[in-house]
C-alpha atoms as a PDB file:
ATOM      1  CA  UNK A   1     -42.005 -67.843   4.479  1.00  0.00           C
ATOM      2  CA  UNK A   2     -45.195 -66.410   5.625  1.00  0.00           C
ATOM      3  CA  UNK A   3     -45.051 -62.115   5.715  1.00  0.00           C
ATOM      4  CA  UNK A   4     -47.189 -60.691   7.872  1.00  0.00           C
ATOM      5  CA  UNK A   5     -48.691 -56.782   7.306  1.00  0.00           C
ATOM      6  CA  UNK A   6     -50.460 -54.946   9.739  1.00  0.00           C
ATOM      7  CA  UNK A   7     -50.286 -51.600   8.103  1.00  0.00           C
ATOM      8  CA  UNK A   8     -49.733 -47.961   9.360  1.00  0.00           C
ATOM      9  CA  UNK A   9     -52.723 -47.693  11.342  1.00  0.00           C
ATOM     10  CA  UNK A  10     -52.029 -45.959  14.407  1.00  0.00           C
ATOM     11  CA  UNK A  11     -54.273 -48.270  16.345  1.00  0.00           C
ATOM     12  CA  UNK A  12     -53.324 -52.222  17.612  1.00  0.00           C
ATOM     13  CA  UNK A  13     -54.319 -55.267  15.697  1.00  0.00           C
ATOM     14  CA  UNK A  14     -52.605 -57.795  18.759  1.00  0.00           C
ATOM     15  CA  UNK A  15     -55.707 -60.141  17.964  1.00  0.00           C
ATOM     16  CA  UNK A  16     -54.054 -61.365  14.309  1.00  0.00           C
ATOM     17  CA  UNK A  17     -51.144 -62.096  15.743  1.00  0.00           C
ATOM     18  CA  UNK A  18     -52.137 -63.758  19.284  1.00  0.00           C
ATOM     19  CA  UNK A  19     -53.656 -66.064  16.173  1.00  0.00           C
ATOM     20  CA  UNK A  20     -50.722 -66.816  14.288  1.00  0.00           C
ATOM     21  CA  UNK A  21     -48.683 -67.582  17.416  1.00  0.00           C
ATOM     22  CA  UNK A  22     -51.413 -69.822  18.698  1.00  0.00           C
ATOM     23  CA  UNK A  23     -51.136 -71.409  15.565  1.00  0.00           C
ATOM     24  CA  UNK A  24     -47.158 -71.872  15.530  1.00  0.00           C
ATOM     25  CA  UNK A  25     -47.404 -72.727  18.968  1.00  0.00           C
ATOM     26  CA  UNK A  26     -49.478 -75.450  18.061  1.00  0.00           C
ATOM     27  CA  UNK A  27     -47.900 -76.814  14.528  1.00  0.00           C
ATOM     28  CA  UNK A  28     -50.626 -75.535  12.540  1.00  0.00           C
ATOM     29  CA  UNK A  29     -47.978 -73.256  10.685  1.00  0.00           C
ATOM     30  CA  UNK A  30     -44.267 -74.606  10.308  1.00  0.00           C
ATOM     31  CA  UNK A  31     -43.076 -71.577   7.753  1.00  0.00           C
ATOM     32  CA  UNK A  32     -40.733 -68.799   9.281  1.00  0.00           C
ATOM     33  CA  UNK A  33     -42.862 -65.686  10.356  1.00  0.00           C
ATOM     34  CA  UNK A  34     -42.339 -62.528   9.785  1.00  0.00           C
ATOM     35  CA  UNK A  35     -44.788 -59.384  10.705  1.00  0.00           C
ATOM     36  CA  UNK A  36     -44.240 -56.070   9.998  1.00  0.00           C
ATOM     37  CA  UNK A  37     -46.406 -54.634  12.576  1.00  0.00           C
ATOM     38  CA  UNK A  38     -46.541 -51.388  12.257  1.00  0.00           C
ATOM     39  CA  UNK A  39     -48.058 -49.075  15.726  1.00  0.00           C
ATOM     40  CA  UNK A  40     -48.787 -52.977  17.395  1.00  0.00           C
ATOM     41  CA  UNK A  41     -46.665 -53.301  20.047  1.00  0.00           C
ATOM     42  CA  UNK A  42     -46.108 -57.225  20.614  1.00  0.00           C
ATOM     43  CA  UNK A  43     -43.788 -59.767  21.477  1.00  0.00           C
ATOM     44  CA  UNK A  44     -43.254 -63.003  20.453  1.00  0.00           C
ATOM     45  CA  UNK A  45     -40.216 -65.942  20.289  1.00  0.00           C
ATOM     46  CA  UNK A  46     -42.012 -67.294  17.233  1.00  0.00           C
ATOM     47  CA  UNK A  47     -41.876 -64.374  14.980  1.00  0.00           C
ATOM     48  CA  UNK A  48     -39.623 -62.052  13.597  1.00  0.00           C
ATOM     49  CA  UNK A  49     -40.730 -58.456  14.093  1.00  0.00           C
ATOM     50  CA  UNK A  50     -40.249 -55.257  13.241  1.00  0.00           C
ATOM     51  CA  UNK A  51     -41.942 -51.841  13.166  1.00  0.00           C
ATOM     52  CA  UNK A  52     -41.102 -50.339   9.784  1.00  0.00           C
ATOM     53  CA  UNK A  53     -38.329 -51.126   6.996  1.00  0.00           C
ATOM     54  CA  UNK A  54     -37.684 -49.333   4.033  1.00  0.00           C
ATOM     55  CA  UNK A  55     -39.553 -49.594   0.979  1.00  0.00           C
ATOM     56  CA  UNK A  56     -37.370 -51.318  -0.753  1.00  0.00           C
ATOM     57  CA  UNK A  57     -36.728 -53.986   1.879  1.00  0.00           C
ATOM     58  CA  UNK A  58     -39.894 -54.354   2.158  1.00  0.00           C
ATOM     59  CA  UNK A  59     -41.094 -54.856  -1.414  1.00  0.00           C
ATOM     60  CA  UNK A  60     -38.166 -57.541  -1.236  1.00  0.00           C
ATOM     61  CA  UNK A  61     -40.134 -59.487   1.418  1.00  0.00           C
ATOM     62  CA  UNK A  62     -43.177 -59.826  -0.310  1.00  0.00           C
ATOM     63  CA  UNK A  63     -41.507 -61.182  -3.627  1.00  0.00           C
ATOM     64  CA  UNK A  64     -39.883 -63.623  -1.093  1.00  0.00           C
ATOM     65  CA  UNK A  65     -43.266 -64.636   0.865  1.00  0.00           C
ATOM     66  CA  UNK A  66     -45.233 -67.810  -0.005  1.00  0.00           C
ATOM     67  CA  UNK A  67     -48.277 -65.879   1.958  1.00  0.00           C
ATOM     68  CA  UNK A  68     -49.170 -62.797   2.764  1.00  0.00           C
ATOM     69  CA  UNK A  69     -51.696 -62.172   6.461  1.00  0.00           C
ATOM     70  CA  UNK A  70     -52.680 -58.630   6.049  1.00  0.00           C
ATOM     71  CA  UNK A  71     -55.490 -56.439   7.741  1.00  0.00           C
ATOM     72  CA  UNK A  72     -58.018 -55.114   5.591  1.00  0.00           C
ATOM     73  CA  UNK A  73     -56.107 -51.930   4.402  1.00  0.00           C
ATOM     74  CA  UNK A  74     -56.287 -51.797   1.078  1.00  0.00           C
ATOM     75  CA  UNK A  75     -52.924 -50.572  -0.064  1.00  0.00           C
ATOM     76  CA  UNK A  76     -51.554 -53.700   2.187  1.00  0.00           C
ATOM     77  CA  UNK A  77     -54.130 -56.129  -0.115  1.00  0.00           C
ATOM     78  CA  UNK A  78     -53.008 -54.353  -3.220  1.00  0.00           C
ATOM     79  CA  UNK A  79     -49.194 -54.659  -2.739  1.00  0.00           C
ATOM     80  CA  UNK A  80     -49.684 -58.626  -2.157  1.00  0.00           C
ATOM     81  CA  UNK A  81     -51.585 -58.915  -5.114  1.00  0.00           C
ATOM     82  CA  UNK A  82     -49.407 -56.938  -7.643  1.00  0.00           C
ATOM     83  CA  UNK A  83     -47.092 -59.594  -6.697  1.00  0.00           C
ATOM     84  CA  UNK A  84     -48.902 -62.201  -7.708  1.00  0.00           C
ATOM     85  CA  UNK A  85     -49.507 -63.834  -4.324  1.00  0.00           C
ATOM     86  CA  UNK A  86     -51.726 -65.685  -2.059  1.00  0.00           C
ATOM     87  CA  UNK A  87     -53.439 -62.995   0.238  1.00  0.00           C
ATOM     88  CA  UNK A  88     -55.239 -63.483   3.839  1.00  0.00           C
ATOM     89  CA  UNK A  89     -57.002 -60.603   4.628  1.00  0.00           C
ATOM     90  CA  UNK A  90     -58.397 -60.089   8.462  1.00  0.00           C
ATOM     91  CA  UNK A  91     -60.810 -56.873   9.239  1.00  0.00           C
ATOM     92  CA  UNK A  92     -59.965 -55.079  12.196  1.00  0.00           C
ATOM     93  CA  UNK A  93     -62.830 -54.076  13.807  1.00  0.00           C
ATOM     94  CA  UNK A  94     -64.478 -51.252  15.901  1.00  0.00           C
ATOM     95  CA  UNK A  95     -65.456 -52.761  19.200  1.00  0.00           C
ATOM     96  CA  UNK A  96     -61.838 -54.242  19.730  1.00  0.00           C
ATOM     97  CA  UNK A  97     -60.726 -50.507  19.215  1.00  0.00           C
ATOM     98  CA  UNK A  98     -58.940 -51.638  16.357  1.00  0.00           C
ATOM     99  CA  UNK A  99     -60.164 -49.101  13.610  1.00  0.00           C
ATOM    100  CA  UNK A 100     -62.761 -46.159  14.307  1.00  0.00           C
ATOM    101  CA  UNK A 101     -65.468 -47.989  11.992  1.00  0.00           C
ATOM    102  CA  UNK A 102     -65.833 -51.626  10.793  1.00  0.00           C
ATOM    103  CA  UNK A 103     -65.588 -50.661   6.681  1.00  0.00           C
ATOM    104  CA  UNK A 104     -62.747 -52.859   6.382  1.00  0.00           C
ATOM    105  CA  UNK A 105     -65.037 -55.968   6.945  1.00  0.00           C
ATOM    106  CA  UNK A 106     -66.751 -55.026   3.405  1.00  0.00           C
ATOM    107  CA  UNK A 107     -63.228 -54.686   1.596  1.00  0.00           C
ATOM    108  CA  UNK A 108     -62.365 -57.924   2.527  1.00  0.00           C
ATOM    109  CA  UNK A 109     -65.447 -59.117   1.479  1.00  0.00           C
ATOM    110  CA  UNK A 110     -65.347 -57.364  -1.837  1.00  0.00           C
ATOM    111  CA  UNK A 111     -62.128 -58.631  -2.593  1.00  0.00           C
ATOM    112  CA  UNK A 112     -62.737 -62.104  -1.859  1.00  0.00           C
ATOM    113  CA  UNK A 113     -66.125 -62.543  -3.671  1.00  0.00           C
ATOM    114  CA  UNK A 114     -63.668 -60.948  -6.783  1.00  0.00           C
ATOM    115  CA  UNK A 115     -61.596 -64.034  -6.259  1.00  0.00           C
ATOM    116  CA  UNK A 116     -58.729 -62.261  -5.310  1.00  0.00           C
ATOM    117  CA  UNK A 117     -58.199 -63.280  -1.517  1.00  0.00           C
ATOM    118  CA  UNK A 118     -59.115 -65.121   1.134  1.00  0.00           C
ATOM    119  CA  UNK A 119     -60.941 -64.085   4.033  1.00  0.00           C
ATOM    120  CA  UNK A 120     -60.202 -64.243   7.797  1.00  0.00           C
ATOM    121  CA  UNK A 121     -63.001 -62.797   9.768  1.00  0.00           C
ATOM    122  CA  UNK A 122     -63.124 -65.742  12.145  1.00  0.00           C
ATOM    123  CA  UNK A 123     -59.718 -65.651  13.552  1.00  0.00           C
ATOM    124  CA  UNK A 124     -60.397 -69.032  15.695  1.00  0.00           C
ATOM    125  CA  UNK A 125     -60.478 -70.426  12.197  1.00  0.00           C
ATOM    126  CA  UNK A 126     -57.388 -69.387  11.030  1.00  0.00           C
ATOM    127  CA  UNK A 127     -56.288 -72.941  10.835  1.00  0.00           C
ATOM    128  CA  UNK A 128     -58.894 -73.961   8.630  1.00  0.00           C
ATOM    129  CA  UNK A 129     -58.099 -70.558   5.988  1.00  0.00           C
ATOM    130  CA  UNK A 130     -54.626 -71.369   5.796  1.00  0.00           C
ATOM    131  CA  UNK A 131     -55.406 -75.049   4.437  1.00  0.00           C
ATOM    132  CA  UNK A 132     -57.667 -73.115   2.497  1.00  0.00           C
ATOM    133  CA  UNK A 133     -54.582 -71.222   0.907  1.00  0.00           C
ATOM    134  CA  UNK A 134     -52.629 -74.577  -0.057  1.00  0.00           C
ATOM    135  CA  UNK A 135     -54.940 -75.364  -2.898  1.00  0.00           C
ATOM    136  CA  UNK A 136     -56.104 -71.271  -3.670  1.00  0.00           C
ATOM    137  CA  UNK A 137     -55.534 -69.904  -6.767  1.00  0.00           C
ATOM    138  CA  UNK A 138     -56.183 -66.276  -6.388  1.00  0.00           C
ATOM    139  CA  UNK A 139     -57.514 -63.994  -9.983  1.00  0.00           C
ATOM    140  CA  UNK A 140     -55.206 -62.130 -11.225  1.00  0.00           C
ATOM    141  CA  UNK A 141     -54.902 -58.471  -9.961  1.00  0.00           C
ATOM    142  CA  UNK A 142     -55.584 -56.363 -13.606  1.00  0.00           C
ATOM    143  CA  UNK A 143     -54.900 -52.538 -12.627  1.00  0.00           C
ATOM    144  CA  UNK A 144     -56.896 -51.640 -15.813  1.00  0.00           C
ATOM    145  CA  UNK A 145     -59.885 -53.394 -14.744  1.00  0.00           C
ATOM    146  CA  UNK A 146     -62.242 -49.892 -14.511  1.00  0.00           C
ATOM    147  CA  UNK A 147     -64.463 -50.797 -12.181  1.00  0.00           C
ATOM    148  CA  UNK A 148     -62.602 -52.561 -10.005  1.00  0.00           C
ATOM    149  CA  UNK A 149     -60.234 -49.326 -10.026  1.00  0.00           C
ATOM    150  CA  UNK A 150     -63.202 -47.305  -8.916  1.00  0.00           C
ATOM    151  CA  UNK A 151     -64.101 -49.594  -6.419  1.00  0.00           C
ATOM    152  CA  UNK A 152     -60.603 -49.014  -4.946  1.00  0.00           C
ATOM    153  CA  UNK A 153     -60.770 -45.951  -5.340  1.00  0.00           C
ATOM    154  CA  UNK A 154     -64.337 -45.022  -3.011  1.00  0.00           C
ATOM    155  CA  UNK A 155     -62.611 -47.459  -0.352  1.00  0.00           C
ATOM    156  CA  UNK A 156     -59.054 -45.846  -0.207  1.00  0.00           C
ATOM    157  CA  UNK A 157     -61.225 -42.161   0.671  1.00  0.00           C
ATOM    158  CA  UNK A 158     -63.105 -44.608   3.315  1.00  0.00           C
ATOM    159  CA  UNK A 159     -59.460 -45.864   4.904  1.00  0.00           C
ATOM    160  CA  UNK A 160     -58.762 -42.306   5.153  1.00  0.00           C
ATOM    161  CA  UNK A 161     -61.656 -40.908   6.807  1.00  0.00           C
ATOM    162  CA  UNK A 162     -59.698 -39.457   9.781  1.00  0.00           C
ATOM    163  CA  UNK A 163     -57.196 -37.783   8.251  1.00  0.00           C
ATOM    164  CA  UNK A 164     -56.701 -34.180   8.239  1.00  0.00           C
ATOM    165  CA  UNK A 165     -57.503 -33.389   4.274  1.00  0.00           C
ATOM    166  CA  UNK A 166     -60.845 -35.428   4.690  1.00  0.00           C
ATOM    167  CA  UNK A 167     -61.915 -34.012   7.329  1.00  0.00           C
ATOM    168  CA  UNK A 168     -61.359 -30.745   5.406  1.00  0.00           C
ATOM    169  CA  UNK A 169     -62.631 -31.773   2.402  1.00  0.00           C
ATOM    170  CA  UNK A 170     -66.229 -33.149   4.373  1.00  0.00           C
ATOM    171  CA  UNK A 171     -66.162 -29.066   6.093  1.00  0.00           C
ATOM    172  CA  UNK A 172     -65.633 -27.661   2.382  1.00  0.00           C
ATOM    173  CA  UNK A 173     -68.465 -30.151   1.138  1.00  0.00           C
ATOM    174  CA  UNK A 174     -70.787 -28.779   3.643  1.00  0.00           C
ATOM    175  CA  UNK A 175     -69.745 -25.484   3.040  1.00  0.00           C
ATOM    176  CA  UNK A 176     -70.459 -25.240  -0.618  1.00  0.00           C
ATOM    177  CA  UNK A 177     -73.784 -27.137  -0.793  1.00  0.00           C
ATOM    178  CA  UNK A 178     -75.737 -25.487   2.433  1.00  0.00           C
ATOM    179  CA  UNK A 179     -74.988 -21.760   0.871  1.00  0.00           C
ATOM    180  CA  UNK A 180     -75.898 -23.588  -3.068  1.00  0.00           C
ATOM    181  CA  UNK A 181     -79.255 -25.180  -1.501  1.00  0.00           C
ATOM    182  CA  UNK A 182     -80.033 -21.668   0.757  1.00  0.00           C
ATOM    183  CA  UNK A 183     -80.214 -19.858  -2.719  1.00  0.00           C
ATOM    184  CA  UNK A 184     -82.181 -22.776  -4.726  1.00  0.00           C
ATOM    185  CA  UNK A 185     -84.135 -22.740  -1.646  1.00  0.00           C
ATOM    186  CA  UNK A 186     -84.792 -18.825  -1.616  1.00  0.00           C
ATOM    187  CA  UNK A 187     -85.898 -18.772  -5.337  1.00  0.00           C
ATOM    188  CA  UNK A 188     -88.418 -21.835  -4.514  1.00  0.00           C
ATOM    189  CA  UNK A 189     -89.711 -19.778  -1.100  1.00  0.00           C
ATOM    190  CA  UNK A 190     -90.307 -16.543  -3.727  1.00  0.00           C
ATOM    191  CA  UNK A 191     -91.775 -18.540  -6.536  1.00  0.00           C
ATOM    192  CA  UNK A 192     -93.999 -20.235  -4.118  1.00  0.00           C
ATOM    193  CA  UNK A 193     -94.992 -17.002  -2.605  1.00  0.00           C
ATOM    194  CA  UNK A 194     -95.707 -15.810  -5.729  1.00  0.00           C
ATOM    195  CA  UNK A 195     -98.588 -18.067  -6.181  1.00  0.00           C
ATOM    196  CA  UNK A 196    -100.155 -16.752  -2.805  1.00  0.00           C
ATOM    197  CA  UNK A 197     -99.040 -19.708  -0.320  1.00  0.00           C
ATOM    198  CA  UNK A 198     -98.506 -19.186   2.979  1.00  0.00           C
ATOM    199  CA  UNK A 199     -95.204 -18.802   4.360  1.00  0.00           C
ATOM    200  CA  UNK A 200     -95.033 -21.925   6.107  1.00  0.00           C
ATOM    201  CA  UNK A 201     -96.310 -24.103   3.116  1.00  0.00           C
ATOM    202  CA  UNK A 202     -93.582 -22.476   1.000  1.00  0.00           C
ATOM    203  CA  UNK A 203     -91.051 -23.048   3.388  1.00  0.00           C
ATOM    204  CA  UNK A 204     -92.041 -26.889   3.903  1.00  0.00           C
ATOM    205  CA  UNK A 205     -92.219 -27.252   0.175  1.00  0.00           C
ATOM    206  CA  UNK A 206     -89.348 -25.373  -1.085  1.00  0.00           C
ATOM    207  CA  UNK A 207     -87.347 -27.217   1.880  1.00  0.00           C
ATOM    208  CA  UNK A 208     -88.341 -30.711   0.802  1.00  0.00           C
ATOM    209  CA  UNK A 209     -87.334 -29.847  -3.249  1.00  0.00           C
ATOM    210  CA  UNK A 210     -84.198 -28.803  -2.040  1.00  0.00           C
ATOM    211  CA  UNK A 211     -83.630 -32.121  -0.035  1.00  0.00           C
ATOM    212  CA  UNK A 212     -84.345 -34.073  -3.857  1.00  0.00           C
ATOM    213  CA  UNK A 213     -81.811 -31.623  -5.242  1.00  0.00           C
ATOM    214  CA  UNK A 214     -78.967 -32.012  -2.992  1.00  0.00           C
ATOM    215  CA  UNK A 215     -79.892 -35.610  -2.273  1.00  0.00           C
ATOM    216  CA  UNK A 216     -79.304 -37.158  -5.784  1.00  0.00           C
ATOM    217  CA  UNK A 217     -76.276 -34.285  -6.746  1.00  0.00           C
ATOM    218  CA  UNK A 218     -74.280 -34.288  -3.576  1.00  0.00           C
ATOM    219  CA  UNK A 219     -75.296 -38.253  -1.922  1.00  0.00           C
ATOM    220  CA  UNK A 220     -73.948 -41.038  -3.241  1.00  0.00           C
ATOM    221  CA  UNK A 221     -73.233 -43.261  -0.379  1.00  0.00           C
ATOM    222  CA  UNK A 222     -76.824 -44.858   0.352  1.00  0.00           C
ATOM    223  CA  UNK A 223     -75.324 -45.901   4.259  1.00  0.00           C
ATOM    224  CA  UNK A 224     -75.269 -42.429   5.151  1.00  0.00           C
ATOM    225  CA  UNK A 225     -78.739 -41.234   3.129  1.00  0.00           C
ATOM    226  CA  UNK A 226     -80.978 -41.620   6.177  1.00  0.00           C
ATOM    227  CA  UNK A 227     -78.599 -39.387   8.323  1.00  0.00           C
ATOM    228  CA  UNK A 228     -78.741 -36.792   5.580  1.00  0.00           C
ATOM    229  CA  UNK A 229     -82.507 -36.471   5.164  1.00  0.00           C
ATOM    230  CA  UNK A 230     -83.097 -36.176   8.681  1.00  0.00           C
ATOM    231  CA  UNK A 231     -80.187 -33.796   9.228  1.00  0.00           C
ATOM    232  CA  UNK A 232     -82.304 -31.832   6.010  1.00  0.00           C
ATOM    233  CA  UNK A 233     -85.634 -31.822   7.440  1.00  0.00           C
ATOM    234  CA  UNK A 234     -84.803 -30.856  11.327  1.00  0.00           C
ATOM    235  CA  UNK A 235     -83.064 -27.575   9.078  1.00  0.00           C
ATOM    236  CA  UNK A 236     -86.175 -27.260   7.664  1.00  0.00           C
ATOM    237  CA  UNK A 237     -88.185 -27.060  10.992  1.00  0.00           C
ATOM    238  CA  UNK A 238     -85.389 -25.013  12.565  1.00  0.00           C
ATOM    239  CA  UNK A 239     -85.374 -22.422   9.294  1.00  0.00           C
ATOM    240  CA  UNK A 240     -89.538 -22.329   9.989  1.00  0.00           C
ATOM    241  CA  UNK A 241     -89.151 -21.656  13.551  1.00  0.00           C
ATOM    242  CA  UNK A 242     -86.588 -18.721  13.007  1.00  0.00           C
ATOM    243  CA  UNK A 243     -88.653 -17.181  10.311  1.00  0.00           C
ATOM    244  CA  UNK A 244     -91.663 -17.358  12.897  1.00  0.00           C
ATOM    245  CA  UNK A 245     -89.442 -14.963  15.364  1.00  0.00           C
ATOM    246  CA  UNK A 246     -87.763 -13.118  13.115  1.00  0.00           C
ATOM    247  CA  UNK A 247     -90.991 -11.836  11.431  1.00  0.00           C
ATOM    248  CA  UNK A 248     -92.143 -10.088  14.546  1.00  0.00           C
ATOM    249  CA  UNK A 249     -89.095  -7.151  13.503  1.00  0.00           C
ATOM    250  CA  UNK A 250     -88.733  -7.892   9.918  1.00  0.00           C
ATOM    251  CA  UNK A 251     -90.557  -8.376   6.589  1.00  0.00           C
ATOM    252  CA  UNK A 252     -90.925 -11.852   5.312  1.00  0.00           C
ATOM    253  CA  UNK A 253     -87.681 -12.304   2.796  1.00  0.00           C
ATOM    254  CA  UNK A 254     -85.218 -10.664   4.824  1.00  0.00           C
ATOM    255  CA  UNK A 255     -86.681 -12.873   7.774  1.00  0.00           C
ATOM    256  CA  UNK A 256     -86.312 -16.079   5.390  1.00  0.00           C
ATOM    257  CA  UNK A 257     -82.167 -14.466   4.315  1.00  0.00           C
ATOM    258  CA  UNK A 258     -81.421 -14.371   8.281  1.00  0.00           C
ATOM    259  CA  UNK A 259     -83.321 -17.815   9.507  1.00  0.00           C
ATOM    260  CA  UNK A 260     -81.373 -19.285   6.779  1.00  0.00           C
ATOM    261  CA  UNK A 261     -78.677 -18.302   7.430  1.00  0.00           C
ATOM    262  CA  UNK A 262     -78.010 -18.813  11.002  1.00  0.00           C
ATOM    263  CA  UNK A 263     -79.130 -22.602   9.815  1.00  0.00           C
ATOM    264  CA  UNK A 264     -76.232 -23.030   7.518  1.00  0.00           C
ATOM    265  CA  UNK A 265     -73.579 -21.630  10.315  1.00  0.00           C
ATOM    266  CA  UNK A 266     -75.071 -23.715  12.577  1.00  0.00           C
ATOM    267  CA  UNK A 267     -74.881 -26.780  10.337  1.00  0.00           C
ATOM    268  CA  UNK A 268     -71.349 -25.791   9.621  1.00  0.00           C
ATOM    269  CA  UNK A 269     -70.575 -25.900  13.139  1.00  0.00           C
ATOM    270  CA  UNK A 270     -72.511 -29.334  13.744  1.00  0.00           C
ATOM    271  CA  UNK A 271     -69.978 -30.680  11.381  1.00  0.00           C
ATOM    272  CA  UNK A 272     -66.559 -28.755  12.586  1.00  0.00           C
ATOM    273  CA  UNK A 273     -67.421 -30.683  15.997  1.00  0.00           C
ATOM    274  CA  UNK A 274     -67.710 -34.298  14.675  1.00  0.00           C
ATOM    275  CA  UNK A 275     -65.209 -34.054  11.997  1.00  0.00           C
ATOM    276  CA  UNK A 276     -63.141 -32.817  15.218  1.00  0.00           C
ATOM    277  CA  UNK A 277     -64.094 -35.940  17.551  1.00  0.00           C
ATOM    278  CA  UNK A 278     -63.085 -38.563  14.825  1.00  0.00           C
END
């Protein structure tokens, strides 16, 4: 019996399973089907289907299933391989609306080059994978393995970028570092003034320390670096341009407290909006 797992993923994954009927359609796959399928909506009168069963039921078909076709979710990977079985993982990707980024392409990835699964990116070639499976002989899943464990870790926060508490936790993130790099920033701007610079020079350099700071404590994921440096140094040119007006009415430190300022709740905001639009 081959189990099929599309997740909870509130969006459709129709293209895995227009595969696997193609293929039972065309004798490339003899084994009873059956796909829990989650938010796809999809009908078939070669596979059993189902929205959602119980746990327990559930867990029940996977110790029952010769194979298991899953999306890239990890938790879906995961509970076929604490069972010891063979695993094809397929990606769903953006531009087929299938997931609101295309990170589940390097899970899959990840996972097989570990020697845990195999990989269905091409679904033309699903034919060809599930030969493939006959003669695989997947590594065994170790939930001790530390790294590995990590690894799951980072991509489980990724799967569940668009929910609520991330999107919350990214907003308290930004909170707590702009105000923590405004005040590193201010004692730079006063030391540097200190030593007779202009205002703009301090600014500039005091700015650009601050990006090396809160680059190497607060960045880890190198895809989004560029974004973050860029992001860094238009605040810095915004914070310089504020100061410029804001010393016509006021002296030069309670002009650099109100420029930055208004750039860290107008950062905030920048990120309220597109935590709100994913």
């Amino acid at each position: 019996m081959i189990l099929v797992t599309l997740g909870t993923q509130d969006k459709s994954f129709k293209r895995l399973l227009k595969a696997i009927d193609k293929c039972i359609d065309e004798k490339k796959i003899k084994d009873k089907v059956i796909v829990q399928a989650g938010y796809t909506k999809y009908k078939s009168k070669n596979m059993e289907i189902f929205d959602l069963v119980p746990m327990e039921e559930f867990n029940k078909l996977i110790e029952e299933c010769d194979l298991l076709i899953t999306h890239g979710g990890v938790g879906s990977i995961l509970q076929g391989l604490k069972k010891n079985k063979k695993v094809i993982a397929s990606p769903r990707l953006a531009k087929y609306k299938e997931h609101t980024n295309d990170h589940q392409i390097q899970i899959v990835k990840d996972f097989k080059e570990r020697g845990y699964i195999l990989e269905l990116s091409d679904l033309s070639k699903l034919d060809e994978v599930l030969q493939e499976a006959k003669d695989f002989k997947p590594k065994k899943y170790t939930s001790n393995n530390k790294n590995f464990t990590k690894l799951i870790s980072n991509y489980i926060e990724k799967e569940n970028h668009t929910s609520w508490f991330n999107k919350l936790g990214n907003l308290i993130s930004n909170g707590f570092y702009s105000p923590l790099t405004f005040i590193f920033t201010l004692i730079l701007f006063y030391l540097v003034s200190l030593i007779g610079c202009s205002y703009i020079i301090g600014s500039v350099f005091s700015g650009l320390i601050s990006i090396m700071v809160t680059y190497f404590l607060f960045e880890q994921d190198i895809k989004n670096n560029f974004r973050f440096l860029f992001n860094r140094i238009i605040e810095i040119g915004l914070e310089i341009a504020l100061l410029l007006y804001f010393l016509e009415n006021f002296n030069l430190f309670t002009s650099k407290i109100f420029s930055g300022l208004i750039v860290i709740i107008i950062s905030f905001i920048i990120t309220f909006m597109m935590e709100k639009k994913k």
